[in-house]
Protein backbone atom coordinates (compact mmCIF):
# COMPACT_ATOMS: atom_id res chain seq x y z
CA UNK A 1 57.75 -28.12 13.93
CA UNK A 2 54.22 -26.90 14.84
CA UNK A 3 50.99 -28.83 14.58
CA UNK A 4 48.71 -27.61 11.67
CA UNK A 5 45.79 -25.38 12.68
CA UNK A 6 42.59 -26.84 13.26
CA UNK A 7 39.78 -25.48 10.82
CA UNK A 8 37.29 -24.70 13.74
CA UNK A 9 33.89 -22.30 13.13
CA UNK A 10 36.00 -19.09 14.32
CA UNK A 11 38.89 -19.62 11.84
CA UNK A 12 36.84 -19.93 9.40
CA UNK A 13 36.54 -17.32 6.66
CA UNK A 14 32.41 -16.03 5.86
CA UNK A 15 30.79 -18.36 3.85
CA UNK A 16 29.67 -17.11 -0.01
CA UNK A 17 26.80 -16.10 1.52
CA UNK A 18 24.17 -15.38 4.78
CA UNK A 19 25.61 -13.56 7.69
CA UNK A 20 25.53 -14.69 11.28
CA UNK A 21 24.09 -12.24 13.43
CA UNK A 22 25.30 -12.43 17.54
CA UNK A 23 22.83 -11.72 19.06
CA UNK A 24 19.17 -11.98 18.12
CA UNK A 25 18.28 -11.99 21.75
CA UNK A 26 19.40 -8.06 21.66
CA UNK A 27 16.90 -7.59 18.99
CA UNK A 28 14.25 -9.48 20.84
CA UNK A 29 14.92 -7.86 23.92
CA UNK A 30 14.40 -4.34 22.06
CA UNK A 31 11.09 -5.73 20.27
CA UNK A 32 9.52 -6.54 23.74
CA UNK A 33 10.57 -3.26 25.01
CA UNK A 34 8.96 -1.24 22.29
CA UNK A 35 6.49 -2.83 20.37
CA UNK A 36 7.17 -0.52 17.37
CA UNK A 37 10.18 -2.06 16.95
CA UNK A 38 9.28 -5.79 16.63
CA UNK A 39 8.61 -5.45 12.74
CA UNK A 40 11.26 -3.31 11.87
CA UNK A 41 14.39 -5.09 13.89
CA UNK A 42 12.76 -8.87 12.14
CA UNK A 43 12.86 -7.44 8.49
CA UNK A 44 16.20 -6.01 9.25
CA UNK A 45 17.45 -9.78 11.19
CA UNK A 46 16.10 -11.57 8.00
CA UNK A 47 17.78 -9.59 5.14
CA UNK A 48 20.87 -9.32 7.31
CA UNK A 49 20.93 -13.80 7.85
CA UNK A 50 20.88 -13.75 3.91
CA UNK A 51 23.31 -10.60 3.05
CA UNK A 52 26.72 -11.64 1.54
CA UNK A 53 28.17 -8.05 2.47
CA UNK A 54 32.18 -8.38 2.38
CA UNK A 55 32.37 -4.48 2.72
CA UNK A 56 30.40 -1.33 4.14
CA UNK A 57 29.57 -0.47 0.01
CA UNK A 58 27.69 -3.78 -0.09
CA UNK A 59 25.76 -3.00 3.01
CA UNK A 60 24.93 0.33 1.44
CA UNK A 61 23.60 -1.48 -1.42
CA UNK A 62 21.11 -2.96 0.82
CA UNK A 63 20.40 -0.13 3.48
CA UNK A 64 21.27 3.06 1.69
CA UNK A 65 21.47 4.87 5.13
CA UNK A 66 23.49 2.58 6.69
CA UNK A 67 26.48 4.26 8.19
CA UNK A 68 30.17 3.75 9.28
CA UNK A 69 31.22 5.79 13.17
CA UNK A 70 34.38 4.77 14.30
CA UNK A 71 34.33 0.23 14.50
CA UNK A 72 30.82 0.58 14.12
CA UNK A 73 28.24 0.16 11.72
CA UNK A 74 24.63 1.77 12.25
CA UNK A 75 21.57 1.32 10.78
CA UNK A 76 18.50 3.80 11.01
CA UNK A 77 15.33 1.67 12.03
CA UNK A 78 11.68 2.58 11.24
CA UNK A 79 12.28 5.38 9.24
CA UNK A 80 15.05 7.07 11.63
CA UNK A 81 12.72 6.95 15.29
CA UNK A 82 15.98 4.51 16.25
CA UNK A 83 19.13 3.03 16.04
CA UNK A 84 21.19 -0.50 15.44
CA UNK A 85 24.68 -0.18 16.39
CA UNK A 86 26.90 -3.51 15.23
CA UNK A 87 29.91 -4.28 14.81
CA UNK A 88 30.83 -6.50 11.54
CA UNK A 89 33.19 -8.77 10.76
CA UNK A 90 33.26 -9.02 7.13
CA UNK A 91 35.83 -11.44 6.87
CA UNK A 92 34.00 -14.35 9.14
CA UNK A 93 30.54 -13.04 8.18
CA UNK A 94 29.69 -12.19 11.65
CA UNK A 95 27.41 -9.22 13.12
CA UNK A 96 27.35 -8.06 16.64
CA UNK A 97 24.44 -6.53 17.87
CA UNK A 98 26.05 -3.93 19.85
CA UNK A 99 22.90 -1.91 20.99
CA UNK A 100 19.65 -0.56 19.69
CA UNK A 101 18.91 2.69 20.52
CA UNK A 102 16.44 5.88 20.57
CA UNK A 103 17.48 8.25 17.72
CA UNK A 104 18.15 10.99 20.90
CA UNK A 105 20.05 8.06 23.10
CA UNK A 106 21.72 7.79 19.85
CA UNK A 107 22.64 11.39 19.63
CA UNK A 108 24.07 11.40 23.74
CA UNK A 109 26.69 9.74 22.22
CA UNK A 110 27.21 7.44 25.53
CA UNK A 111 26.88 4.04 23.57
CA UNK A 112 30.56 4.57 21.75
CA UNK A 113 32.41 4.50 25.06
C-alpha cells in the first residue's frame, strides 16, 4: 500500500486563471540591458501574470504573432526589433523565460541548442 500524494505547489494543476512567469529577473535583466525594452517586456509580464492560456490558440488570442518552434513558444517584442523565447507549461500555468533576444540573435538560431 502506498502513501497518498501530497498536493504540493508543483503537483498542482494551473489555477482558472493568472500564469506564473519563472523568471522576471530574465526580463529585468534584458530591460537594464536595453532600455527600449523595459516597456515592452513589463506590458508583456503583466498581461502574461493575468492570461488563463491552457493552449498555444489562447495565447494567439492575446499575441496574434506569438509563435510555436520546437518546445518553445516566442513572442515578437516592440514591434519585431526582439525576441521572448519561453517555454509553457499549460497544464501548471507556468512560463519559463528561456531568453530574450535580438531579432538577428534570434535568427543565428544558437538559443535552440
Amino acid at each position: 500500500m502506498t502513501a497518498p500524494r501530497s498536493t504540493t505547489a508543483q503537483s498542482r494543476p494551473a489555477p482558472a486563471e493568472g500564469r506564473h512567469v519563472i523568471s522576471r529577473k530574465k526580463l529585468k535583466e534584458a530591460g537594464a540591458r536595453r532600455g527600449d525594452l523595459e516597456g515592452p517586456l513589463d506590458a508583456w509580464f503583466r498581461i502574461c501574470k493575468k492570461a488563463a492560456w491552457k493552449s498555444l490558440a489562447d495565447v494567439r488570442q492575446t499575441f496574434s504573432t506569438a509563435d510555436a518552434v520546437g518546445k518553445w513558444t516566442v513572442f515578437n517584442i516592440k514591434g519585431n526589433q526582439y525576441r521572448l523565447i519561453t517555454e509553457i507549461n499549460y497544464r501548471f500555468g507556468r512560463v519559463y523565460i528561456r531568453h530574450v533576444l535580438t531579432h538577428s540573435e534570434y535568427d543565428h538560431g544558437g538559443w535552440k541548442q
